[in-house]
N, C-alpha and C. Protein backbone atom coordinates (compact mmCIF):
# COMPACT_ATOMS: atom_id res chain seq x y z
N UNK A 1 0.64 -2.37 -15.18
CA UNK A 1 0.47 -3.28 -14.05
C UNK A 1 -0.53 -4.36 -14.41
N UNK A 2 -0.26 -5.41 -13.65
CA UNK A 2 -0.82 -6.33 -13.87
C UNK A 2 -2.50 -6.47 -13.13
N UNK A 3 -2.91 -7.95 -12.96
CA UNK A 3 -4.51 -7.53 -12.65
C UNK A 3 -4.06 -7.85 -11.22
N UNK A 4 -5.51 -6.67 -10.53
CA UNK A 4 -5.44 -6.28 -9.09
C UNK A 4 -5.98 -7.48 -8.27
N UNK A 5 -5.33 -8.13 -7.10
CA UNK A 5 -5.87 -9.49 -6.40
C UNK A 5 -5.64 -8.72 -4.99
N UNK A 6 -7.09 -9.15 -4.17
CA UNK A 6 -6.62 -9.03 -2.97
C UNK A 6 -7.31 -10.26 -2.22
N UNK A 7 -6.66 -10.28 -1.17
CA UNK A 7 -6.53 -11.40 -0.13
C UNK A 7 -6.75 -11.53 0.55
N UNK A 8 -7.67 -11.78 1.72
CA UNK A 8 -7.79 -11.76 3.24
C UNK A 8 -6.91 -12.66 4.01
N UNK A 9 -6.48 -12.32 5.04
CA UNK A 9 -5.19 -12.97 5.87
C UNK A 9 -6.35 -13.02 7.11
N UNK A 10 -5.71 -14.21 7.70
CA UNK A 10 -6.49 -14.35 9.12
C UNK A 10 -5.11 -14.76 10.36
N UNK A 11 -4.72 -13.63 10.90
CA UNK A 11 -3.52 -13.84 11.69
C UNK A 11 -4.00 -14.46 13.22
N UNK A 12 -3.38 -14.44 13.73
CA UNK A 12 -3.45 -14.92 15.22
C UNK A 12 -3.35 -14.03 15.97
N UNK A 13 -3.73 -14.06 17.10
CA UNK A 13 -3.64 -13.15 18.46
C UNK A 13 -4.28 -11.84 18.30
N UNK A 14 -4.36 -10.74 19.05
CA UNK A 14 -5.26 -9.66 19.11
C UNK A 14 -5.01 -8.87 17.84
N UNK A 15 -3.87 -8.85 17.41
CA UNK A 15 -3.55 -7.81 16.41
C UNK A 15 -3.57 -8.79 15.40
N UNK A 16 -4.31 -8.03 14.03
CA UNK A 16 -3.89 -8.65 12.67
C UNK A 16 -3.89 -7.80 12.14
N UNK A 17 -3.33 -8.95 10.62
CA UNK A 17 -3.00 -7.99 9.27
C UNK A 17 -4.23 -8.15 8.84
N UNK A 18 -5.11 -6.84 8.32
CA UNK A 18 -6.06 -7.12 7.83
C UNK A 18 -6.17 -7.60 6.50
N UNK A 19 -5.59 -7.09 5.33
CA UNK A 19 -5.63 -7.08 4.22
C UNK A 19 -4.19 -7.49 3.52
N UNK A 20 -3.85 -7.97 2.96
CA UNK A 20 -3.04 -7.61 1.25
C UNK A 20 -3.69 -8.07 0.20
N UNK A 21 -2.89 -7.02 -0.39
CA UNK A 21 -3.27 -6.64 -1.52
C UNK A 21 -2.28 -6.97 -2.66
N UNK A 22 -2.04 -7.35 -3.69
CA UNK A 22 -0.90 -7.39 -4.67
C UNK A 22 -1.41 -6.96 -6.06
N UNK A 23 -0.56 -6.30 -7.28
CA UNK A 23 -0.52 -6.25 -8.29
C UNK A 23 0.64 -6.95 -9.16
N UNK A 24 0.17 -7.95 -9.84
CA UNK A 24 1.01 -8.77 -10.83
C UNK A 24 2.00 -7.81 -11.39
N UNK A 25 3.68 -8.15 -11.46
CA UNK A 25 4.58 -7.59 -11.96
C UNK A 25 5.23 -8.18 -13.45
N UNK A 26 5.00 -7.44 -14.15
CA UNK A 26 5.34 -8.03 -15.59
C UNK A 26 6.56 -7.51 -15.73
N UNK A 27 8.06 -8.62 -15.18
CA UNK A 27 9.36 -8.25 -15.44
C UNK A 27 9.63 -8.48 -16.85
N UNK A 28 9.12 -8.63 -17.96
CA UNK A 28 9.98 -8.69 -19.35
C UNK A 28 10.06 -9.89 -19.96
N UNK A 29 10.50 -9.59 -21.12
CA UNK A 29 12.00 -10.58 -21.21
C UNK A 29 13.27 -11.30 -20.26
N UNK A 30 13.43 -11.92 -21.02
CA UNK A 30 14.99 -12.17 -20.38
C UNK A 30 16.01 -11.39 -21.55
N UNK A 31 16.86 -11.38 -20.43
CA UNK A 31 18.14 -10.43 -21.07
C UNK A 31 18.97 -12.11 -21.85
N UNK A 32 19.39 -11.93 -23.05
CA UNK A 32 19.94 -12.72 -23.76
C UNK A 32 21.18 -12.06 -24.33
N UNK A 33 22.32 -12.15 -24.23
CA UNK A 33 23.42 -11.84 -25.19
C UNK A 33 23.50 -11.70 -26.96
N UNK A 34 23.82 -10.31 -27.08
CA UNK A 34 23.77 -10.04 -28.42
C UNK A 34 24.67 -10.69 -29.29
N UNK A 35 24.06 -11.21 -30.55
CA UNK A 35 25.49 -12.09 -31.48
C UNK A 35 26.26 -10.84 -31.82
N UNK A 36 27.62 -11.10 -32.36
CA UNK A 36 28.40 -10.02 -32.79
C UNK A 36 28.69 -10.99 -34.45
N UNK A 37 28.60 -9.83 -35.21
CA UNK A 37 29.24 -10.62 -36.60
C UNK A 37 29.98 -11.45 -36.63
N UNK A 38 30.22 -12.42 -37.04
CA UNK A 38 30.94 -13.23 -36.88
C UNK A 38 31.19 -14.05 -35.59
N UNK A 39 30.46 -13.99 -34.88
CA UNK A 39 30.62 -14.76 -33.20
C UNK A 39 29.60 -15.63 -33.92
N UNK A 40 29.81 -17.50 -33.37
CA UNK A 40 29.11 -18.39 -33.52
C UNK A 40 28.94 -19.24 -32.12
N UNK A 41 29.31 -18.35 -31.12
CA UNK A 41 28.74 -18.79 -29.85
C UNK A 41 27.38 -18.97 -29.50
N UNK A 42 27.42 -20.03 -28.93
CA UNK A 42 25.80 -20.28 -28.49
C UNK A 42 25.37 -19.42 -27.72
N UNK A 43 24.01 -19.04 -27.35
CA UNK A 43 23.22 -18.03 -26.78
C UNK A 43 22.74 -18.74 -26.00
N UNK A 44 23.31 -18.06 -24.80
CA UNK A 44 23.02 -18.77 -23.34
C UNK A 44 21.74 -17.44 -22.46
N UNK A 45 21.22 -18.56 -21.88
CA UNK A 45 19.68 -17.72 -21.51
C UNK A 45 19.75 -17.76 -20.09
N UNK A 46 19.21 -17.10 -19.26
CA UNK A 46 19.19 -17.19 -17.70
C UNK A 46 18.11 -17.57 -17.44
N UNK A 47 17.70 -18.58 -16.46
CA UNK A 47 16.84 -19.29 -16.23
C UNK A 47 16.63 -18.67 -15.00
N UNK A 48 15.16 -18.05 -14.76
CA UNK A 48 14.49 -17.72 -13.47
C UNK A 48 13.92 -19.00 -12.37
N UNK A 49 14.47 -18.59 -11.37
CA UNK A 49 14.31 -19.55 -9.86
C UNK A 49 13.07 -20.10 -10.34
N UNK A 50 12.29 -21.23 -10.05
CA UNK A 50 10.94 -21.76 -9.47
C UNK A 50 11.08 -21.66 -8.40
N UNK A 51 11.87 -21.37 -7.57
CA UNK A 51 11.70 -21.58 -5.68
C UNK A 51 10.80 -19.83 -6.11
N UNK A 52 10.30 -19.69 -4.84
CA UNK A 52 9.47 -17.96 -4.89
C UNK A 52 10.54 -17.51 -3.57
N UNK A 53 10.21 -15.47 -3.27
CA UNK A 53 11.01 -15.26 -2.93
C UNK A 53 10.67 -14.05 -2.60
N UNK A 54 10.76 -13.28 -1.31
CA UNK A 54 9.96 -12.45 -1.07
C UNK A 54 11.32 -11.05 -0.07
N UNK A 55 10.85 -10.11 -0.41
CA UNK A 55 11.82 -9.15 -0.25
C UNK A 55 11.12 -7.96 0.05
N UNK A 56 10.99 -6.95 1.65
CA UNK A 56 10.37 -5.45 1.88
C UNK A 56 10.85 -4.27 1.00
N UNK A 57 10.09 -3.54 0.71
CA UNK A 57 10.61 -2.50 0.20
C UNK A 57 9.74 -0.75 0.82
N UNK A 58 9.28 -1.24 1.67
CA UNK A 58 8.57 -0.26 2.28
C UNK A 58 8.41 -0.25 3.92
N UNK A 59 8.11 0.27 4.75
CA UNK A 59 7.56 0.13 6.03
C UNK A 59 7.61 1.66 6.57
N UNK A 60 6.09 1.37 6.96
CA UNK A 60 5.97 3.10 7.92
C UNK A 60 5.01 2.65 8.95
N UNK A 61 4.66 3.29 10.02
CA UNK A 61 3.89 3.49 10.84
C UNK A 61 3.38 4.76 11.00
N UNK A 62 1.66 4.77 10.98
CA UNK A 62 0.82 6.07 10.87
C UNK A 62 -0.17 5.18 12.50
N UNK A 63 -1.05 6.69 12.54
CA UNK A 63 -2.17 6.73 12.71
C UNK A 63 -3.49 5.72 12.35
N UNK A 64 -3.39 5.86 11.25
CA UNK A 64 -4.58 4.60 10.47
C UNK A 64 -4.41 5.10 8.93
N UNK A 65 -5.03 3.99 8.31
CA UNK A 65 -4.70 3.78 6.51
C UNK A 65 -6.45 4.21 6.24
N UNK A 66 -6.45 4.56 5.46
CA UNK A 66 -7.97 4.46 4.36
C UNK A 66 -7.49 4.20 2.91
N UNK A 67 -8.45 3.36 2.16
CA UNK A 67 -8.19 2.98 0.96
C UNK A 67 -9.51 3.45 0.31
N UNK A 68 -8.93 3.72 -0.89
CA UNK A 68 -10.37 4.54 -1.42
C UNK A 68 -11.03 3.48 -2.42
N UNK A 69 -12.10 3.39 -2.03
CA UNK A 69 -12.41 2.16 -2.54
C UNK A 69 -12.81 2.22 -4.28
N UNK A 70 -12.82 3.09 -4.54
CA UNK A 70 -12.69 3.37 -6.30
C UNK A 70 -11.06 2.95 -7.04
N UNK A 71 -10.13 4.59 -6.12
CA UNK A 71 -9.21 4.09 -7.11
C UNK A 71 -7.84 3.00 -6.52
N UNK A 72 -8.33 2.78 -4.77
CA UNK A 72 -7.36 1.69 -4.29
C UNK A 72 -6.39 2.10 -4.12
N UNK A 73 -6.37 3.82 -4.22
CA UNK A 73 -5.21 4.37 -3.47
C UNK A 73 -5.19 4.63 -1.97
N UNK A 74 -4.22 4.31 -0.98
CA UNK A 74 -4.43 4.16 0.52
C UNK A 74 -3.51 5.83 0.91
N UNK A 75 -4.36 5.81 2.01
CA UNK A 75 -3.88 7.23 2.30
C UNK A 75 -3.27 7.06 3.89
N UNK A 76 -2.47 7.59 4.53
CA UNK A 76 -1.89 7.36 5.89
C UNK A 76 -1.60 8.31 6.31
N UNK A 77 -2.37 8.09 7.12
CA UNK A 77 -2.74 9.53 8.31
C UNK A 77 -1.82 9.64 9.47
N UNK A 78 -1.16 10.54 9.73
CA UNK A 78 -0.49 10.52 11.46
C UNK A 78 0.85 10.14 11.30
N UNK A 79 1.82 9.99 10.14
CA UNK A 79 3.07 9.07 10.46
C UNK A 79 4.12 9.36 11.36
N UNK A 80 4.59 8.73 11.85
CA UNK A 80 5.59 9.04 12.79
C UNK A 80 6.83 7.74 13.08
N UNK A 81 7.82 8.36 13.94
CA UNK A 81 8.79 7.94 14.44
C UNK A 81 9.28 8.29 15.66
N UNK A 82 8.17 8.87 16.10
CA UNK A 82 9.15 9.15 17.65
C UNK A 82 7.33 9.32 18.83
N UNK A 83 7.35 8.20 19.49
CA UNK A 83 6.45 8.74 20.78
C UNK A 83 6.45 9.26 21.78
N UNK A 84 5.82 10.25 22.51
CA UNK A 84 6.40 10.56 23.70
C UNK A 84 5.02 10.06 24.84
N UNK A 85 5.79 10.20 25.63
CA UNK A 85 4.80 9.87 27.46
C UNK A 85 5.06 10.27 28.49
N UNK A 86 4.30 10.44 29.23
CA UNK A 86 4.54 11.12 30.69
C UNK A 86 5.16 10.09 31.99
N UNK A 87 4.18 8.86 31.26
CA UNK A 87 4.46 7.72 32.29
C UNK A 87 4.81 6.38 31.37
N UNK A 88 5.51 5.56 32.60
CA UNK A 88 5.41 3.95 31.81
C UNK A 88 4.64 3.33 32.68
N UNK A 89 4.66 1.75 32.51
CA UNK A 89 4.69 1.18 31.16
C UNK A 89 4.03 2.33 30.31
N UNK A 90 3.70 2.46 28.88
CA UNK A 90 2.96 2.99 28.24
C UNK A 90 2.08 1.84 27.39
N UNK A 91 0.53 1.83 27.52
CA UNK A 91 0.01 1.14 26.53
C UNK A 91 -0.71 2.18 24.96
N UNK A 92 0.59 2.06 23.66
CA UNK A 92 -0.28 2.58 23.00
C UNK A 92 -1.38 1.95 22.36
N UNK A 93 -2.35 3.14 22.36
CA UNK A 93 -4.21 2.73 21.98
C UNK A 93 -4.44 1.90 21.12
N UNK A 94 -3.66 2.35 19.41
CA UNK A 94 -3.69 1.95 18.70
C UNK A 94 -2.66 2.82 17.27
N UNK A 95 -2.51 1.86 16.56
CA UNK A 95 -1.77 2.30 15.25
C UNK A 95 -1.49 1.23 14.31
N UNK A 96 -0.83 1.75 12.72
CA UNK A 96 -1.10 1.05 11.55
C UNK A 96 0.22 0.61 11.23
N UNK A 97 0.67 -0.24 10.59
CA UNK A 97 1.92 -0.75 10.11
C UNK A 97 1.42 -0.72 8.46
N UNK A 98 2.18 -0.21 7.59
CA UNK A 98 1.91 -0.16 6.11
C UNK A 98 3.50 -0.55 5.66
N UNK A 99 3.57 -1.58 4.94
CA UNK A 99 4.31 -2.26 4.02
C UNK A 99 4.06 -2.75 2.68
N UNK A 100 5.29 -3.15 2.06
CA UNK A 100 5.20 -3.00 0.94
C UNK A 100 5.99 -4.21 0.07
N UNK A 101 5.73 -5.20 0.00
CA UNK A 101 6.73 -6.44 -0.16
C UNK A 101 6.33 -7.29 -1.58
N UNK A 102 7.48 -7.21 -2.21
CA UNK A 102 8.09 -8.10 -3.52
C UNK A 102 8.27 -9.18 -3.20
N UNK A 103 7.81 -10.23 -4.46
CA UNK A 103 7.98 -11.52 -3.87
C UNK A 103 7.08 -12.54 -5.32
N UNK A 104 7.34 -14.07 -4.37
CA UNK A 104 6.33 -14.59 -5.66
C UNK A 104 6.59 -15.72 -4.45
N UNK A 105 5.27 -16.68 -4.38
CA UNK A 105 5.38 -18.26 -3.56
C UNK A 105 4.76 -17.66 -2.12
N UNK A 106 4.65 -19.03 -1.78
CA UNK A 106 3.43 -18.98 -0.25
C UNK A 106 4.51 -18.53 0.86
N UNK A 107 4.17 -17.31 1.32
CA UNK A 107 5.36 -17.51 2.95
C UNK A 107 4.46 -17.00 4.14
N UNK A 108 5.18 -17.83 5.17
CA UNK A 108 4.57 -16.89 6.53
C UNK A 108 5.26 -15.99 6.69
N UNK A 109 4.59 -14.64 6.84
CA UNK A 109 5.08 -13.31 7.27
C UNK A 109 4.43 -13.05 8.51
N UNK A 110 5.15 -12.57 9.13
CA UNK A 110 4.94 -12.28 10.74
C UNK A 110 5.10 -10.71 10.98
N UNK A 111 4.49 -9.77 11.87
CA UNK A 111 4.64 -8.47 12.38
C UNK A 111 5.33 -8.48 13.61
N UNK A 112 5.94 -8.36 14.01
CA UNK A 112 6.61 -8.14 15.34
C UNK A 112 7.24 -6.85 15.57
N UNK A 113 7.64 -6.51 17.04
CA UNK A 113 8.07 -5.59 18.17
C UNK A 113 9.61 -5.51 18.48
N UNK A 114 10.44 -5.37 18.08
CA UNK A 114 11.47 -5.35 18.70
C UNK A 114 12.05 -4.19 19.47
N UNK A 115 12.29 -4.57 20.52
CA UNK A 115 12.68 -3.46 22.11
C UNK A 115 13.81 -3.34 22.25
N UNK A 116 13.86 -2.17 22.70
CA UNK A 116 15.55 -1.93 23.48
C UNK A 116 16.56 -3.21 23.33
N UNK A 117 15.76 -4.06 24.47
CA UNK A 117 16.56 -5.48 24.39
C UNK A 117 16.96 -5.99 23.05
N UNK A 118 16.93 -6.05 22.10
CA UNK A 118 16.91 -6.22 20.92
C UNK A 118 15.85 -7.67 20.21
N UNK A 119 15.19 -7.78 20.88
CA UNK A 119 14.07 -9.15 21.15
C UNK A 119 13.17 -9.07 20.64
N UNK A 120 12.77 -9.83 19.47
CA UNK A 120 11.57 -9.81 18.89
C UNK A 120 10.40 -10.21 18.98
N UNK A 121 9.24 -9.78 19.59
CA UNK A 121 8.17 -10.26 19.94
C UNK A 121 7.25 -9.96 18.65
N UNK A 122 6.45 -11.43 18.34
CA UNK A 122 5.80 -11.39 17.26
C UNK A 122 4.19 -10.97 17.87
N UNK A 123 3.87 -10.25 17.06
CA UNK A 123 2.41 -9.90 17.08
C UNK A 123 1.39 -10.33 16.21
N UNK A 124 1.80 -10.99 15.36
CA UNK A 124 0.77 -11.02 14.17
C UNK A 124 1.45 -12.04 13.03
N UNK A 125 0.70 -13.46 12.88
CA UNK A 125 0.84 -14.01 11.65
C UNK A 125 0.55 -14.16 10.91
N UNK A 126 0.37 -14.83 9.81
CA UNK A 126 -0.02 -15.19 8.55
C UNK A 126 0.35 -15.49 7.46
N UNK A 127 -0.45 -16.09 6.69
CA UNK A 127 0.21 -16.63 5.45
C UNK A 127 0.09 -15.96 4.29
N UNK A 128 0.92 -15.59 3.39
CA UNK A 128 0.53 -14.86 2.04
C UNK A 128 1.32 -15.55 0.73
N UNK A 129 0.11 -15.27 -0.21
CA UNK A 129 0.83 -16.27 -1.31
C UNK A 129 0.39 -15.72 -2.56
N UNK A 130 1.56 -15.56 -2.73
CA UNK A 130 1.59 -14.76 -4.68
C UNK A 130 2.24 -15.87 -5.40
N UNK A 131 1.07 -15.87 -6.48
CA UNK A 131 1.16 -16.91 -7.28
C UNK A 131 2.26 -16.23 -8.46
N UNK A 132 2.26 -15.32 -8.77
CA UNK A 132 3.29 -14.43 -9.89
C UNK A 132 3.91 -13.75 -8.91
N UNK A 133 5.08 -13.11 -9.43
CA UNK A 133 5.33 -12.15 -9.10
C UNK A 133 5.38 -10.79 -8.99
N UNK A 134 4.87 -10.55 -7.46
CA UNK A 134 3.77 -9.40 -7.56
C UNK A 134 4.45 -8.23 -6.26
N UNK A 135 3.51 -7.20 -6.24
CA UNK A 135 3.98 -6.11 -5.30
C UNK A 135 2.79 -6.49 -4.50
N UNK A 136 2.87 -6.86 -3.03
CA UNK A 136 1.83 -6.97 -2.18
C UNK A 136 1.95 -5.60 -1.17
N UNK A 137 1.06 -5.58 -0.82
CA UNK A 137 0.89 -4.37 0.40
C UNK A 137 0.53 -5.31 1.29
N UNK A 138 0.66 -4.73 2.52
CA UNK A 138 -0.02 -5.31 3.82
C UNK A 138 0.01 -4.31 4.55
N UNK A 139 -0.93 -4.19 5.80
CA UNK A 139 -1.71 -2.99 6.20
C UNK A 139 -2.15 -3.91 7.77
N UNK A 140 -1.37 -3.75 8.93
CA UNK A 140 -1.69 -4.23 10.11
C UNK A 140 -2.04 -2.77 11.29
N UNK A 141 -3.09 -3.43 11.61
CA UNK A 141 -3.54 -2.74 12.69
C UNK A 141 -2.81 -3.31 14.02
N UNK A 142 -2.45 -2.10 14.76
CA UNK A 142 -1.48 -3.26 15.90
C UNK A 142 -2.55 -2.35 17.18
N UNK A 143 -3.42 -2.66 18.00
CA UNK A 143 -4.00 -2.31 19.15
C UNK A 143 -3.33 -3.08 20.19
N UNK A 144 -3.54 -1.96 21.84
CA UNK A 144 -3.23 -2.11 22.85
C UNK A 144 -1.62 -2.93 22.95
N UNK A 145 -0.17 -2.01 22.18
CA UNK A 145 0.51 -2.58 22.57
C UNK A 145 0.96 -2.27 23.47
N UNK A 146 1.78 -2.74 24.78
CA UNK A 146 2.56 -1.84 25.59
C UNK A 146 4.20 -1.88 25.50
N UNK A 147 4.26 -0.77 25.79
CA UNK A 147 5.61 -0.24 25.94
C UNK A 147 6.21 0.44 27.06
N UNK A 148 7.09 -0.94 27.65
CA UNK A 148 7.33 -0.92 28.97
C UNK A 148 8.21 0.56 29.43
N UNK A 149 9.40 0.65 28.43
CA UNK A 149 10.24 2.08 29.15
C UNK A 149 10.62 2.81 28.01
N UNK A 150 11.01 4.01 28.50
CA UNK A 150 11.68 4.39 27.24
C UNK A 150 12.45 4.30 26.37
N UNK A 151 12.98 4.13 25.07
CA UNK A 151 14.25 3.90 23.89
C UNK A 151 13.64 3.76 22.84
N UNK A 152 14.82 3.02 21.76
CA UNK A 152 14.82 2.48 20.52
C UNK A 152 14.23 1.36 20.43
N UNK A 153 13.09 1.34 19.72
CA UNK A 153 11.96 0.17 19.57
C UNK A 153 12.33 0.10 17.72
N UNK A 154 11.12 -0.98 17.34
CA UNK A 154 10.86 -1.07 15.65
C UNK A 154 10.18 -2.06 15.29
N UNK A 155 9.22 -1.59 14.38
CA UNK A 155 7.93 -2.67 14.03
C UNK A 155 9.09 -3.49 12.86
N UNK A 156 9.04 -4.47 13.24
CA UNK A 156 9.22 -5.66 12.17
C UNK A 156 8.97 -6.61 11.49
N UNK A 157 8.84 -6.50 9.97
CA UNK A 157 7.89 -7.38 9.35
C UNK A 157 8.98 -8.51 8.53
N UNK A 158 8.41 -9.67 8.91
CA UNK A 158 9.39 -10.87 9.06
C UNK A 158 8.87 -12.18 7.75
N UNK A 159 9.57 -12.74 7.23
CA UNK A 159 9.11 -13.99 6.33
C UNK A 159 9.96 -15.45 7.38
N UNK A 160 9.69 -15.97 8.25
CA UNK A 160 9.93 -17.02 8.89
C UNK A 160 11.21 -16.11 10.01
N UNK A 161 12.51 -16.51 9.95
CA UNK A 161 13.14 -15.67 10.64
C UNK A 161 13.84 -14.61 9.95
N UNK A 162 13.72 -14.39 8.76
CA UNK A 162 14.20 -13.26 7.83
C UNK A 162 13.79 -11.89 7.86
N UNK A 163 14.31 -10.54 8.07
CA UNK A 163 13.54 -9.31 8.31
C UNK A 163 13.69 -8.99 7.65
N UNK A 164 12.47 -8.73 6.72
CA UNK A 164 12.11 -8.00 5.41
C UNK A 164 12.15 -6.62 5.28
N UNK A 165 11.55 -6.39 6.34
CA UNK A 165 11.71 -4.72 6.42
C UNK A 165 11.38 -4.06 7.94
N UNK A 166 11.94 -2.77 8.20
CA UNK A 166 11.85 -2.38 9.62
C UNK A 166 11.11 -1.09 9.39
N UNK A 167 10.57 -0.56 10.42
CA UNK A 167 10.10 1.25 10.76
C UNK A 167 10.41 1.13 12.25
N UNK A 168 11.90 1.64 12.84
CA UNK A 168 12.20 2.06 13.86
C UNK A 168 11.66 3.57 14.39
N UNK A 169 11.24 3.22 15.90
CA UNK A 169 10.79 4.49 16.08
C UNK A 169 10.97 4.69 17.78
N UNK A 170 11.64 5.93 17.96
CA UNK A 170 11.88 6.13 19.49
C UNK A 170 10.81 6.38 20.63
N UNK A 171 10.77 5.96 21.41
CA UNK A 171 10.07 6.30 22.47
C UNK A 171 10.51 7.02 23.78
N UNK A 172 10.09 8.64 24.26
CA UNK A 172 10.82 9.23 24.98
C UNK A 172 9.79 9.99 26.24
N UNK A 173 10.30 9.69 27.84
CA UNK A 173 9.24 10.32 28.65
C UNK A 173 9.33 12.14 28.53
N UNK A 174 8.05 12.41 28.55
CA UNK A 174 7.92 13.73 28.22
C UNK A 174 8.30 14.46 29.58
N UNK A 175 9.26 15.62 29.41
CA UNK A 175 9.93 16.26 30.62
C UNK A 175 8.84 16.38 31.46
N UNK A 176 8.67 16.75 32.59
CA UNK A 176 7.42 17.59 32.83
C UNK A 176 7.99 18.92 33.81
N UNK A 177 7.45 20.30 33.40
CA UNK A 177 7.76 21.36 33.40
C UNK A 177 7.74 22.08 34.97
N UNK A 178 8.53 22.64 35.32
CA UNK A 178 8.57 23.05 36.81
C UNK A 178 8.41 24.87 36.44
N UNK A 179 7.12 24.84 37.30
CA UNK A 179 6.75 26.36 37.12
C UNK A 179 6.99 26.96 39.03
N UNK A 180 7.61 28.29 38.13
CA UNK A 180 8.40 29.07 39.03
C UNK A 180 8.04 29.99 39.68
C-alpha cells in the first residue's frame, strides 16, 4: 500500500463526516499484448482516463467506530440492520455510517436517508479529493435522526446524484406484550 493521507471534511448541517482517510493504490502496469513469433503488429497500449472516478465498495452502520491510533485499524461496535421501537416518530440518539470508496479526482459526496417513500434526504456534505488513486474510508456520525414510521429505510452515500453505496436497514414497532 501506498502512503497513508488523511483529510478533514467539513460538511454542512448537524451531522458530519468526520474524517477520510485514503491509502494510495498502486494498480501496475498496463496490460500490453504479447508479440507472437512472427506477428509484426503494432503494440497497442490502453490509455487510463484523466477524468477521476469514484465507486463504493463498502457500507455498514454500527454503534460508533474507534480507530486505533497506532495501527489505524477502525473497529465498529454495535452493527446492525434492523431497529426496533415502541413508539413513533422515533428520534434515533445517535449512530455511525462506515464506508469504503475507490476513486481518484475531487467529488462531492453526500450521506443521505432514504425512506419508505423512496426519497432521499441528504444529511451530510462534502468534498473529497484523491489526488491518485486511492481507497478512502469515510466514517459519519449521523445524530438525532428521526424516523417518522415504521419500514424499509437506507443510509446512502452519494457522489452528486450517483449512489455509490447503500446499508439498508428495517425499522419495526416493538409488539407490546399482553399479560394474562
Amino acid at each position: 500500500m501506498g502512503e497513508r493521507i488523511c483529510e478533514e471534511l467539513h460538511g454542512t448541517g448537524r451531522n458530519s463526516i468526520q474524517s477520510v482517510s485514503s491509502d494510495s493504490v498502486d494498480s501496475g502496469p498496463l496490460a500490453e499484448p504479447q508479440d507472437q513469433p512472427g506477428n509484426m503488429a503494432k503494440k497497442k497500449t490502453k490509455k487510463k482516463s484523466r477524468r477521476g472516478f469514484l465507486e463504493g465498495t463498502l457500507c455498514l452502520l454500527c454503534d460508533s467506530v474507534a480507530v486505533d491510533p497506532n495501527t489505524k485499524k477502525p473497529t465498529l461496535y454495535g452493527l446492525f440492520d434492523h431497529v426496533w421501537s415502541d413508539s413513533f416518530p422515533l428520534t434515533y440518539k445517535r449512530f455511525s455510517v462506515y464506508a469504503k470508496l475507490r476513486g481518484k479526482g475531487n467529488h462531492a459526496v453526500s450521506v443521505g436517508l432514504q425512506g419508505p417513500g423512496r426519497k432521499i434526504t441528504t444529511l451530510n456534505e462534502s468534498q473529497l479529493n484523491l489526488r491518485s488513486e486511492s481507497i478512502a474510508v469515510l466514517q459519519a456520525d449521523i445524530i438525532g435522526l428521526e424516523l417518522p414510521s415504521p419500514g424499509q429505510y437506507a443510509v446512502v452515500v452519494r457522489a452528486g446524484r450517483r449512489t455509490l453505496c447503500k446499508a439498508p436497514f428495517t425499522v419495526t414497532r416493538r409488539k407490546k406484550e399482553v399479560k394474562g
